[in-house]
C-alpha atoms as a PDB file:
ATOM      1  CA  UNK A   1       0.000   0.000   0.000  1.00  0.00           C
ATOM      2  CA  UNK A   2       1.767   3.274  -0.729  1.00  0.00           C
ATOM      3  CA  UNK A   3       1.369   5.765   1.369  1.00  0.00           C
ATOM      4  CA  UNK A   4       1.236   8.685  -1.481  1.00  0.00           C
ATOM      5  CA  UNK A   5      -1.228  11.404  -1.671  1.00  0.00           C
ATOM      6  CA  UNK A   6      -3.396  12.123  -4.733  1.00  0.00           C
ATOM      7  CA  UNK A   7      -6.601  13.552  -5.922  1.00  0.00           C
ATOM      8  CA  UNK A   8      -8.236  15.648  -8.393  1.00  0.00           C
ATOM      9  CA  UNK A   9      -8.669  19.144  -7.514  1.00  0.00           C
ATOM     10  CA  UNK A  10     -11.134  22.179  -8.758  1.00  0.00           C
ATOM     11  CA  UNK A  11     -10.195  25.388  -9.380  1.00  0.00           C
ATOM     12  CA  UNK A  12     -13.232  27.417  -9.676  1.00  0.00           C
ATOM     13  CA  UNK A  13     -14.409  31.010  -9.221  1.00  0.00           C
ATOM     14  CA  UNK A  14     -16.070  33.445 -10.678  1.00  0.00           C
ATOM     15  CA  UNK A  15     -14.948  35.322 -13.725  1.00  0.00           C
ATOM     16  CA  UNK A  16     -11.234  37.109 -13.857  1.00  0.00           C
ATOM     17  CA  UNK A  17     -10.735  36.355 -10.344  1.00  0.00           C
ATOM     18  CA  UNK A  18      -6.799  34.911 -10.880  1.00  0.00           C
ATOM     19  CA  UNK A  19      -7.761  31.089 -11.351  1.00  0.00           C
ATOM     20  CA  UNK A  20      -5.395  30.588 -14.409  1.00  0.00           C
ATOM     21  CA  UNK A  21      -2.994  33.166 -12.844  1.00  0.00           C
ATOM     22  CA  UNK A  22      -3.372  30.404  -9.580  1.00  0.00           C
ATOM     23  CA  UNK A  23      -2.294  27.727 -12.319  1.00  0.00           C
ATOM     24  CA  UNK A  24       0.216  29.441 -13.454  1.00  0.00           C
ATOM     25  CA  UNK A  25       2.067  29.644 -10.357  1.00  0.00           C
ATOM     26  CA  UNK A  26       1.204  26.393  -8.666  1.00  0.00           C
ATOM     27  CA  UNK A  27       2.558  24.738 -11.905  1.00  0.00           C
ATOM     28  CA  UNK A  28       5.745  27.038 -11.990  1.00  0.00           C
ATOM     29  CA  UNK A  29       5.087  28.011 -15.600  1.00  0.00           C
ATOM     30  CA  UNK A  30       2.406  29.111 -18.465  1.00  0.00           C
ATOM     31  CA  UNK A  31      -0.292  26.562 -19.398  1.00  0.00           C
ATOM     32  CA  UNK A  32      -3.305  28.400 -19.139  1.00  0.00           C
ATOM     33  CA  UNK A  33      -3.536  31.563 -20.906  1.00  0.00           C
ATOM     34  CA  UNK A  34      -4.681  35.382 -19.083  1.00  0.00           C
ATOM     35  CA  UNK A  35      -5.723  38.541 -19.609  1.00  0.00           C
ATOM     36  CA  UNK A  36      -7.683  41.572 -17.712  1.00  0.00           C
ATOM     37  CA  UNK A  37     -10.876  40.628 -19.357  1.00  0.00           C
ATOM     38  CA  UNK A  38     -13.513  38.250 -17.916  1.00  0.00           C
ATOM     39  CA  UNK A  39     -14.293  34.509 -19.534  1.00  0.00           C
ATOM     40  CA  UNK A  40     -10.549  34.512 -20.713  1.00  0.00           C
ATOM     41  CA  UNK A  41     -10.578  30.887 -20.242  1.00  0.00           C
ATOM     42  CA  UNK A  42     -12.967  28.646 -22.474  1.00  0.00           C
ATOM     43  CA  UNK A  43     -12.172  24.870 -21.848  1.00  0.00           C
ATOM     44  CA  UNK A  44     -10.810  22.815 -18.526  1.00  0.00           C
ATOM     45  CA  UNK A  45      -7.241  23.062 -18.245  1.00  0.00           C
ATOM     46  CA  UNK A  46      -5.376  20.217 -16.655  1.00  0.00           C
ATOM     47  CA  UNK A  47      -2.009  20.874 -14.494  1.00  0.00           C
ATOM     48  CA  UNK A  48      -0.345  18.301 -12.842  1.00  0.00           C
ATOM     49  CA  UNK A  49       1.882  19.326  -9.284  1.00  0.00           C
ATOM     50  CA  UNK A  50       4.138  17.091  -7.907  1.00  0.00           C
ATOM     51  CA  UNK A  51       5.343  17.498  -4.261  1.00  0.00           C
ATOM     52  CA  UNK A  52       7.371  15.022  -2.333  1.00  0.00           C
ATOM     53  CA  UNK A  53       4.892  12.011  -1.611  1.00  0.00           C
ATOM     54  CA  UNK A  54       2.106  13.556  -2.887  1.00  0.00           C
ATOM     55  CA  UNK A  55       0.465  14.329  -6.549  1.00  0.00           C
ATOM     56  CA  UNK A  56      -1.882  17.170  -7.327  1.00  0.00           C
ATOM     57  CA  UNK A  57      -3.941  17.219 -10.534  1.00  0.00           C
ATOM     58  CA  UNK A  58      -5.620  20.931 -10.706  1.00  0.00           C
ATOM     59  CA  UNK A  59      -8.487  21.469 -13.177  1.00  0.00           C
ATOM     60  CA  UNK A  60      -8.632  24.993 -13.952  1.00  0.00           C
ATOM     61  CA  UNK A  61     -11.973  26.204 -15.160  1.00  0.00           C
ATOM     62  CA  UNK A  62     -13.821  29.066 -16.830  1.00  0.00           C
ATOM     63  CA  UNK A  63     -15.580  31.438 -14.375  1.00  0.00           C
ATOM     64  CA  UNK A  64     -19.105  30.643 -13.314  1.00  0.00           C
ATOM     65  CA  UNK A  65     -21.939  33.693 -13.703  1.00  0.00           C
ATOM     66  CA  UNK A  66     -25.192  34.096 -14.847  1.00  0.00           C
ATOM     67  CA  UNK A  67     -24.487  32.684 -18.154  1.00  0.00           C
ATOM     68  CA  UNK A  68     -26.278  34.474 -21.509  1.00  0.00           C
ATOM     69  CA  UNK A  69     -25.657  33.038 -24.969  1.00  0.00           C
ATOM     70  CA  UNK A  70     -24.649  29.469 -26.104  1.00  0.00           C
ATOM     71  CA  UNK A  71     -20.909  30.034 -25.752  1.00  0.00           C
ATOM     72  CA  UNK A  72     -21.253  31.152 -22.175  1.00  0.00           C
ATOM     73  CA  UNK A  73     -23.456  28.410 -20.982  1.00  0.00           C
ATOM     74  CA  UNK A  74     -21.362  25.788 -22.605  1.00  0.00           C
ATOM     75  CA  UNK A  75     -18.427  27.407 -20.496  1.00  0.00           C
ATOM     76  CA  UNK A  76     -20.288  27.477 -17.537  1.00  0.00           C
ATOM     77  CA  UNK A  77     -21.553  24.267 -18.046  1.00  0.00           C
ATOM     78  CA  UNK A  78     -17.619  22.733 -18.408  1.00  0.00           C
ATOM     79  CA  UNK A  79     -17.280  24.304 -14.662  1.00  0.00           C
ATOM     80  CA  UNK A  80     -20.028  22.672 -12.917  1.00  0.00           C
ATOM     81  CA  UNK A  81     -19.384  19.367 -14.033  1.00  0.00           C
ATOM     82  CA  UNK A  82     -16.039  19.780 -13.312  1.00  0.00           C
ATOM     83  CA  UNK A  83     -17.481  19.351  -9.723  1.00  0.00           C
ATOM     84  CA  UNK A  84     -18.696  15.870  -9.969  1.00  0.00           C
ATOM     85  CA  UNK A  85     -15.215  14.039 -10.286  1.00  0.00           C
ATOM     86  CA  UNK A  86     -12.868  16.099  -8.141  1.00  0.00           C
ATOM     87  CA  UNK A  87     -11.471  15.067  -4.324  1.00  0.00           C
ATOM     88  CA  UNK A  88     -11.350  18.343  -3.366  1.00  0.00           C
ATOM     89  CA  UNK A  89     -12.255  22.285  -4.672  1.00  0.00           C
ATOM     90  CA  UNK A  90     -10.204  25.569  -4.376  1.00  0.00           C
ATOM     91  CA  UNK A  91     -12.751  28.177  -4.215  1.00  0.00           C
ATOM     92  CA  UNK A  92     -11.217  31.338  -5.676  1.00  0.00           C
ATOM     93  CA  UNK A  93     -12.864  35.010  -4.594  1.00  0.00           C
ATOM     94  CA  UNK A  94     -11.752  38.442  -5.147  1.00  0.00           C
ATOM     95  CA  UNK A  95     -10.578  40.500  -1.974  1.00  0.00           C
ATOM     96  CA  UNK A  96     -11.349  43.478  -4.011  1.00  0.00           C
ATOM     97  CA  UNK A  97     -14.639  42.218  -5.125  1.00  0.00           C
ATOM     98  CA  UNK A  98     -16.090  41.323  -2.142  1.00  0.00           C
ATOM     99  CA  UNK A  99     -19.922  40.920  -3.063  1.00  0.00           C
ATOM    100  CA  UNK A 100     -20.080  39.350  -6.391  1.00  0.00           C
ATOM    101  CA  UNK A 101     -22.813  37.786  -7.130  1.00  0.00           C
ATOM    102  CA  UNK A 102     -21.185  35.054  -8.780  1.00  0.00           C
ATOM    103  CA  UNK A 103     -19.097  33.528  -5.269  1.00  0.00           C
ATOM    104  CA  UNK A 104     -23.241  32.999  -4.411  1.00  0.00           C
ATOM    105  CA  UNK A 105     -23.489  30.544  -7.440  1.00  0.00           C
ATOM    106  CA  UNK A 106     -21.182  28.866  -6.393  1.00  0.00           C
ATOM    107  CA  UNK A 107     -21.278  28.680  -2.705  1.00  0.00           C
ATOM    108  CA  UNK A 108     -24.996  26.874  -3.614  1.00  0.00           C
ATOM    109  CA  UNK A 109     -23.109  24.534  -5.401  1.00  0.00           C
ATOM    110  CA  UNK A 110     -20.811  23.585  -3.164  1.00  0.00           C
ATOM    111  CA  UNK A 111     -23.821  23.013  -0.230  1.00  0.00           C
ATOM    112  CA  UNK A 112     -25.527  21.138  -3.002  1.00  0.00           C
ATOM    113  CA  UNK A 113     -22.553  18.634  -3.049  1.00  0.00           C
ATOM    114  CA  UNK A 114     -21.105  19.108   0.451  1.00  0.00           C
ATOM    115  CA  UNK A 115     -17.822  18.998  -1.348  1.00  0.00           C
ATOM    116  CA  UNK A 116     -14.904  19.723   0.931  1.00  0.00           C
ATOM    117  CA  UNK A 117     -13.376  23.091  -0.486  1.00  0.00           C
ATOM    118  CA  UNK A 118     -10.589  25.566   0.242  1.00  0.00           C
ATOM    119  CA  UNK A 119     -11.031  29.448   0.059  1.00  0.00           C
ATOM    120  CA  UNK A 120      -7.997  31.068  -1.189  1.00  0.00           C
ATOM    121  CA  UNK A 121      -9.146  34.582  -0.860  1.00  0.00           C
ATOM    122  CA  UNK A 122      -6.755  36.489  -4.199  1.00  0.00           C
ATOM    123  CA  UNK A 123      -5.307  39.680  -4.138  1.00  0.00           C
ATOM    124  CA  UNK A 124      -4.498  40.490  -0.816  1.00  0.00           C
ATOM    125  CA  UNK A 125      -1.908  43.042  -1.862  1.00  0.00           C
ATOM    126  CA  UNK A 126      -5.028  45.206  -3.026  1.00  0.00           C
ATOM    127  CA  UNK A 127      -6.587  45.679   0.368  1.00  0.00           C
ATOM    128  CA  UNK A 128      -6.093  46.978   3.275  1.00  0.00           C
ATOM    129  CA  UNK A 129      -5.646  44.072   6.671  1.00  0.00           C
ATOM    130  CA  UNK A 130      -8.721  46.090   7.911  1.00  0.00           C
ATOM    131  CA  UNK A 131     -10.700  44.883   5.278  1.00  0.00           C
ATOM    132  CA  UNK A 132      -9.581  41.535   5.234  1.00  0.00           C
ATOM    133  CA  UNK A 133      -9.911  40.088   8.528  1.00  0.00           C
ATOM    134  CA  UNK A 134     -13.905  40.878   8.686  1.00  0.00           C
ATOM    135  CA  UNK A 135     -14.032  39.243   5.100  1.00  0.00           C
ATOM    136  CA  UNK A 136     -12.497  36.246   6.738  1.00  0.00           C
ATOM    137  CA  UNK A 137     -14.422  36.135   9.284  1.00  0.00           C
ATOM    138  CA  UNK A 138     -17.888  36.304   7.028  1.00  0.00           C
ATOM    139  CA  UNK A 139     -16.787  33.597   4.548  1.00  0.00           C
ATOM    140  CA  UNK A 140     -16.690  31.511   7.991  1.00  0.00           C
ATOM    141  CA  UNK A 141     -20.243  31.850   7.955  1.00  0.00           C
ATOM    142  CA  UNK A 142     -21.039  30.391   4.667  1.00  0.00           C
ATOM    143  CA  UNK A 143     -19.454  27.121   4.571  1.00  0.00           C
ATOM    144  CA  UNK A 144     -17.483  25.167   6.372  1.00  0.00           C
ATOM    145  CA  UNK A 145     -14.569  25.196   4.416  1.00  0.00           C
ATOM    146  CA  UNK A 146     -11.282  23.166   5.542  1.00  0.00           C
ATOM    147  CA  UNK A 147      -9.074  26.302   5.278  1.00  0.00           C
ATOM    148  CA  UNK A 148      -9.033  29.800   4.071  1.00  0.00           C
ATOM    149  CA  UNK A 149      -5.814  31.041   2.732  1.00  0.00           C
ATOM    150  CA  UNK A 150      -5.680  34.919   1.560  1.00  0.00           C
ATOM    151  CA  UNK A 151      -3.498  34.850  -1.354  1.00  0.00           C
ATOM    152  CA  UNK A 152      -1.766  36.864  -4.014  1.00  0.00           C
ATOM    153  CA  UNK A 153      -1.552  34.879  -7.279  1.00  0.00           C
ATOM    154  CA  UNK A 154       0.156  37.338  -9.230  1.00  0.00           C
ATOM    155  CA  UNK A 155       2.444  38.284  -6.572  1.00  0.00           C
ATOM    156  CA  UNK A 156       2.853  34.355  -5.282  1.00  0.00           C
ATOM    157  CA  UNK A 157       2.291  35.674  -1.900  1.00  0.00           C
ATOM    158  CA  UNK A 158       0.959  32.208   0.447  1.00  0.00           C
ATOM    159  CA  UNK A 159       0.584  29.684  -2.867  1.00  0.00           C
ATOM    160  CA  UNK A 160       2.907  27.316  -1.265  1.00  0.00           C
ATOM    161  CA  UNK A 161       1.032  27.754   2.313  1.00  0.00           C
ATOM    162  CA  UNK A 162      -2.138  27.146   0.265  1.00  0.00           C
ATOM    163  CA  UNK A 163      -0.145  23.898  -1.509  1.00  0.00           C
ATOM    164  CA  UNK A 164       0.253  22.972   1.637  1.00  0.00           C
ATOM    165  CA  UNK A 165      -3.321  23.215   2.796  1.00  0.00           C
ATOM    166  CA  UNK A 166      -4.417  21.035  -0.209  1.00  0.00           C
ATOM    167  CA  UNK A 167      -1.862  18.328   0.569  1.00  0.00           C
ATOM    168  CA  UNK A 168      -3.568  18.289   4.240  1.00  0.00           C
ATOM    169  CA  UNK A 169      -6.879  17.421   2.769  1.00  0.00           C
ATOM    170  CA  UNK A 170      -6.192  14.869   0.404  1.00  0.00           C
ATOM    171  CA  UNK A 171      -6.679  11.475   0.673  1.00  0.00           C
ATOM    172  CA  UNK A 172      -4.080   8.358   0.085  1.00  0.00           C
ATOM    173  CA  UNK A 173      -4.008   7.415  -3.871  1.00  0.00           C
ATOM    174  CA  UNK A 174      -1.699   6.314  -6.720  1.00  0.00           C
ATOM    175  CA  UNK A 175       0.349   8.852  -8.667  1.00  0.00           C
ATOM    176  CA  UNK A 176      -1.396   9.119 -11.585  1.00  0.00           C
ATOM    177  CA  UNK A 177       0.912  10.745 -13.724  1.00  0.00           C
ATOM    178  CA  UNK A 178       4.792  10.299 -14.409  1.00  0.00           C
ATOM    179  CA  UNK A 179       6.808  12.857 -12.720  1.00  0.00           C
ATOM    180  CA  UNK A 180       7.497  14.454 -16.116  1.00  0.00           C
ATOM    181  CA  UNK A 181       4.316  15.603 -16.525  1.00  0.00           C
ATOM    182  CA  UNK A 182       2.663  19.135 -16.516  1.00  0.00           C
ATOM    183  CA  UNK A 183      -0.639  19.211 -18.127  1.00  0.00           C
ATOM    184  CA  UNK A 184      -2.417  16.307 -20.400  1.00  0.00           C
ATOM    185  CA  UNK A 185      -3.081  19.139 -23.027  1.00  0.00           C
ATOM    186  CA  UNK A 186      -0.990  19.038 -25.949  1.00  0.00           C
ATOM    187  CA  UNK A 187       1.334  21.691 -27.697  1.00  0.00           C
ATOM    188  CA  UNK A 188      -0.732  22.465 -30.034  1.00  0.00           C
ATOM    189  CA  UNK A 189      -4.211  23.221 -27.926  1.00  0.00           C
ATOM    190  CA  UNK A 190      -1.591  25.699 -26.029  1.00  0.00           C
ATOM    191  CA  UNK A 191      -0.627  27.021 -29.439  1.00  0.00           C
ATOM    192  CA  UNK A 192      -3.890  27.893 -30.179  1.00  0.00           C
ATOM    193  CA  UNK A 193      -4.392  29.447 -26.801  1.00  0.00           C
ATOM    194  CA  UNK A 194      -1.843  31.549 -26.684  1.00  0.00           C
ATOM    195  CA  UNK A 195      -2.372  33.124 -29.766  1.00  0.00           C
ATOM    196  CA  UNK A 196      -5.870  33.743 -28.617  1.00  0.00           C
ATOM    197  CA  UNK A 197      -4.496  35.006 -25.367  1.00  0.00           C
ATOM    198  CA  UNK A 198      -3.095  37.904 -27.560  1.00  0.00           C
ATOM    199  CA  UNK A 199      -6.052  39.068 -29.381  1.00  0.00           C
ATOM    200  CA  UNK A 200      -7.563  39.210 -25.861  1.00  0.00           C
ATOM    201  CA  UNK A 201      -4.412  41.447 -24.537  1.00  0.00           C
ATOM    202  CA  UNK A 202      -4.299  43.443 -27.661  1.00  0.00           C
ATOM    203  CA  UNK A 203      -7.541  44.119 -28.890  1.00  0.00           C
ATOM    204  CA  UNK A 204     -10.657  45.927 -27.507  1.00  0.00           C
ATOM    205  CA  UNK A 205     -13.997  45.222 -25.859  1.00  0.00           C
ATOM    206  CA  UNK A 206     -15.601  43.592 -28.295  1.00  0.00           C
ATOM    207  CA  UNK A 207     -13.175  41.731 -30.100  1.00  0.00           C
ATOM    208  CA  UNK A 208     -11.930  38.938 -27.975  1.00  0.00           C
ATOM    209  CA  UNK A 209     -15.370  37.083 -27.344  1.00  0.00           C
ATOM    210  CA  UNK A 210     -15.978  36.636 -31.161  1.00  0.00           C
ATOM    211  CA  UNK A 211     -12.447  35.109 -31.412  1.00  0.00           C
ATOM    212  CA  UNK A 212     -11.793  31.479 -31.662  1.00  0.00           C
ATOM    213  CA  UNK A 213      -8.421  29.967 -32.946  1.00  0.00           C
ATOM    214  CA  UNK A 214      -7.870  26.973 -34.790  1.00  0.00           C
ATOM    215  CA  UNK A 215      -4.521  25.382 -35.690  1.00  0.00           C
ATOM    216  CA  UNK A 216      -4.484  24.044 -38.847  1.00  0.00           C
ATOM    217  CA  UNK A 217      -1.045  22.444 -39.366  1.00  0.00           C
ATOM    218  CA  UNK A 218       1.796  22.043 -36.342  1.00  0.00           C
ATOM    219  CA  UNK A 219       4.792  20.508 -37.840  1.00  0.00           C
ATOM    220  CA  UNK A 220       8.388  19.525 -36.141  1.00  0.00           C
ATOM    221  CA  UNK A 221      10.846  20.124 -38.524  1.00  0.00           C
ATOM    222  CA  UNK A 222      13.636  17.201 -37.993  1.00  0.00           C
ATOM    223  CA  UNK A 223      16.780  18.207 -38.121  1.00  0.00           C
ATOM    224  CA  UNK A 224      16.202  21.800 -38.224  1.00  0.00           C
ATOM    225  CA  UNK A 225      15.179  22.385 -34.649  1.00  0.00           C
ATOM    226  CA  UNK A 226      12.228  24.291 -35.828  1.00  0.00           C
ATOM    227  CA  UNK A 227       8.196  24.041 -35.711  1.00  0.00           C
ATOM    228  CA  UNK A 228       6.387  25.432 -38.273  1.00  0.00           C
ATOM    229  CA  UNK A 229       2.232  26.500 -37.245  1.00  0.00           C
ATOM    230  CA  UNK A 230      -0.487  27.521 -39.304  1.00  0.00           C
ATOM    231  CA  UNK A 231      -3.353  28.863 -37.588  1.00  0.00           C
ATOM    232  CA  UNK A 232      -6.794  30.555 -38.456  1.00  0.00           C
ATOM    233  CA  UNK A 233      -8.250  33.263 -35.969  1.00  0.00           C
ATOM    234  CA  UNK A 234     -11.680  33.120 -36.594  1.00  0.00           C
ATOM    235  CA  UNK A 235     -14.572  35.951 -36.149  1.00  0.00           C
ATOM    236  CA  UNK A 236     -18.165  37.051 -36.570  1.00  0.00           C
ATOM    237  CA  UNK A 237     -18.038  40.000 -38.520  1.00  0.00           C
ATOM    238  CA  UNK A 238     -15.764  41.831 -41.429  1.00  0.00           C
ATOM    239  CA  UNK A 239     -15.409  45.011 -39.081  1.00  0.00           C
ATOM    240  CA  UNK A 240     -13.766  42.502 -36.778  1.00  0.00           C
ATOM    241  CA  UNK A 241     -11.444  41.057 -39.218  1.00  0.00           C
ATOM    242  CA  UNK A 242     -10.390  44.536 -39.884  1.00  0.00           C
ATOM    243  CA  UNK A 243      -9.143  45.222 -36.289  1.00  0.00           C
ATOM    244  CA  UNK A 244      -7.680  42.210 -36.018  1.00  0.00           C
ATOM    245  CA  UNK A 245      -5.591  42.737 -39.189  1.00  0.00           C
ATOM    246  CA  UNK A 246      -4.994  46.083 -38.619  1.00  0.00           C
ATOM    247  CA  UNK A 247      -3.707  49.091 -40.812  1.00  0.00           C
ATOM    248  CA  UNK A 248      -1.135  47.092 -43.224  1.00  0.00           C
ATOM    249  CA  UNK A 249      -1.326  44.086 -41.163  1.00  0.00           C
ATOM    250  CA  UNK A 250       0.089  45.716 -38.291  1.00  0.00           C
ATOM    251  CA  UNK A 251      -2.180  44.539 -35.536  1.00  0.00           C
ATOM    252  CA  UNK A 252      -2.012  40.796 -36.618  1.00  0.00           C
ATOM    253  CA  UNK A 253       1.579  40.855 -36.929  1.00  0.00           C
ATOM    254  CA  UNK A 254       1.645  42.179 -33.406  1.00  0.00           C
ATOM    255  CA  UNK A 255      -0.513  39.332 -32.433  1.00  0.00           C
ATOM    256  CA  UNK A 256       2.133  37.077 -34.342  1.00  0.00           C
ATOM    257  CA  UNK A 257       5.189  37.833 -32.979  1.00  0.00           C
ATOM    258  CA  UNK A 258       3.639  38.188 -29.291  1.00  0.00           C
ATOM    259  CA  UNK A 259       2.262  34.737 -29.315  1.00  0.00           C
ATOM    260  CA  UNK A 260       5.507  33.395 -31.362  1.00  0.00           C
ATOM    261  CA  UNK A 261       7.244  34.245 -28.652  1.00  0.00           C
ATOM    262  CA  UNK A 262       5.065  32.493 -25.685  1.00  0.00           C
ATOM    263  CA  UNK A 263       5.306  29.247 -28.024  1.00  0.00           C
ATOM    264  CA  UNK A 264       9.121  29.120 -28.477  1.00  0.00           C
ATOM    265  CA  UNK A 265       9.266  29.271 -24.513  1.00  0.00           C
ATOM    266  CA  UNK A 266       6.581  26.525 -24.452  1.00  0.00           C
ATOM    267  CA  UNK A 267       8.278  24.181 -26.992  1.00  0.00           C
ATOM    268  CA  UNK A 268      12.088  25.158 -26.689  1.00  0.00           C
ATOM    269  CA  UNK A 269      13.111  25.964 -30.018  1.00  0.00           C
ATOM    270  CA  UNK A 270      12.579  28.266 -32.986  1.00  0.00           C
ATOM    271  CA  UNK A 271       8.740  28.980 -34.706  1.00  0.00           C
ATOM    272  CA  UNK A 272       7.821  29.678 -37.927  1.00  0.00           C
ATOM    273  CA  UNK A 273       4.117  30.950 -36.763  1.00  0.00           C
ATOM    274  CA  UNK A 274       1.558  31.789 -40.095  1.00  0.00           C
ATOM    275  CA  UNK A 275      -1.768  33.247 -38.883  1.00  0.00           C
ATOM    276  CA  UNK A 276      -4.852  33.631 -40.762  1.00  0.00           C
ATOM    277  CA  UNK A 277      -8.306  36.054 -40.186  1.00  0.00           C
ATOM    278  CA  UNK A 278     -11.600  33.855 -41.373  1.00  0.00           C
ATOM    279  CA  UNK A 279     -15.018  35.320 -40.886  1.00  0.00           C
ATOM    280  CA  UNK A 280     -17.244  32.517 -39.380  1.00  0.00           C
ATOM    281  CA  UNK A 281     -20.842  34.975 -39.129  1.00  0.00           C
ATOM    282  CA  UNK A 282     -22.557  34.406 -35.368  1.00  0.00           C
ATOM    283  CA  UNK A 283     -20.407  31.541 -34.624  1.00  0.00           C
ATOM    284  CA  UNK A 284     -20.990  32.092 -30.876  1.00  0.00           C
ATOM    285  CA  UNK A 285     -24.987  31.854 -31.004  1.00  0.00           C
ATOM    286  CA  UNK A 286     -23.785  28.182 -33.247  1.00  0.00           C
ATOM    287  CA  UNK A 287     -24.264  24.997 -31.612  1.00  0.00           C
ATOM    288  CA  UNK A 288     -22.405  23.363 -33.877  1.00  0.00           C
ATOM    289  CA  UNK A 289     -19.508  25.771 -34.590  1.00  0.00           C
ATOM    290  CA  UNK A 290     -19.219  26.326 -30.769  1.00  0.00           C
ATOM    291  CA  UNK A 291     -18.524  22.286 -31.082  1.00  0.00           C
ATOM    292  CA  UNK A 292     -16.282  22.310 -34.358  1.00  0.00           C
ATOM    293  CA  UNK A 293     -13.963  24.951 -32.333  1.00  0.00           C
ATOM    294  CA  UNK A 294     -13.372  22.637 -29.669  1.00  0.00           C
ATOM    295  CA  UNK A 295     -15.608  24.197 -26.677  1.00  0.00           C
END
């Protein structure tokens, strides 16, 4: 019998609270893509931790809200189920955000599972002590959560006192994964999302939440220490291709190089990155386009 820890564990929270940021930094490098705006993240992102004698496998998820539009409830809908196969939850709220009406969502859904969960309450640095002990003491009161851990993500202030926490709670199991291993996603769904991260960073309101990406061709060259990528940013309107584009091309070769440069770091070598802009009309109101994009 080996006396290992494991489990599955649930990142959740509502949107643009820090949960991919969370990732990020648990993992010790980029898998899951960020930006400033809400419902960055589309699809559940797998990260693997490994600490001495235990193994923790984090599913990061999009935010849950009120969800309007097919796109959002299929994202919201990837969260929640998320739920049903997990060993333990990280509940992640927003010390600056103290009543959104999103944490209530999901506090109901915890009750409704009596799933044991961890607040990590993210950034701390924002606010005041003054503030924070009184929102400590009021998150008491809504569930009985094994710990609460305020937290700066972005600043890595308590994430290994929160690892810790998590390592408490989890129960004996195999190691699931080799000790290699970081995420179960391959290089080319990161591809894709990192080059989607950048129309998010670099574009305006409106723009990012009619962008998909799609990579059409992700070849290793052998010999040559080189992979060459081919990918289509699709969009719901001609106005939006022309942002994206830009005056000249400008814009998409800023998108280019930017997420170019993300990939080499991901895959370790040079990348010959080709990007395309394809209008796809209402794609996010399409059942079955939401589906042929991956979401």
């Amino acid at each position: 019998m080996s006396n290992s820890k494991s489990g599955f564990i649930a990142i959740i929270g509502a949107p643009n609270v820090g949960k991919s940021t969370l990732l990020n930094q648990l993992l010790g490098q980029k898998i899951a893509i960020t930006s400033g705006k809400p419902q960055t993240t589309r699809h559940r992102i797998l990260g693997v931790v490994h600490q001495p004698g235990a193994q923790l496998i984090f599913l990061d998820t999009p935010g849950i809200h009120r969800a309007r539009g097919a796109l959002n409830v299929r994202m919201v809908e990837v969260a929640t189920k998320v739920l049903a196969d997990v060993d333990l939850v990280v509940f992640l709220t927003d010390a600056t955000y103290p009543d959104n009406p999103s944490d209530e969502i999901i506090i109901k859904s915890l009750r409704k599972r009596d799933l044991p969960a961890i607040l990590a309450i993210n950034k701390v640095d924002l606010v005041e002590k003054e503030i924070l002990l009184p929102l400590i003491e009021q998150w008491q009161k809504e569930y009985p959560f094994r710990a609460i851990v305020p937290i700066s993500a972005l600043e890595r202030i308590q994430i290994d006192e929160l690892l810790a926490e998590m390592v408490a709670v989890l129960p004996q199991g195999p190691l699931y994964y080799p000790e290699d291993t970081v995420t179960d996603q391959p290089k080319r769904f990161i591809a894709a999302e990192m080059i989607r991260e950048k129309v998010f960073r670099l574009t305006g309101e409106e723009i990012p939440y009619a962008v998909a990406v799609t990579v059409e061709s992700f070849k290793e060259r052998p010999g040559k220490d080189r992979i060459d990528i081919h990918a289509t940013i699709h969009v719901e309107r001609d106005s939006q291709k022309g942002i994206i584009v830009g005056k000249h091309g400008a814009m998409l070769k800023r998108i280019g190089e930017r997420a170019r440069q993300d990939i080499e770091h991901m895959v370790g070598c040079k990348v010959f990155l080709k990007l395309w802009v394809r209008v796809q009309k209402r794609w996010t109101r399409d059942t079955k386009a939401i589906r042929r994009f991956g979401y």
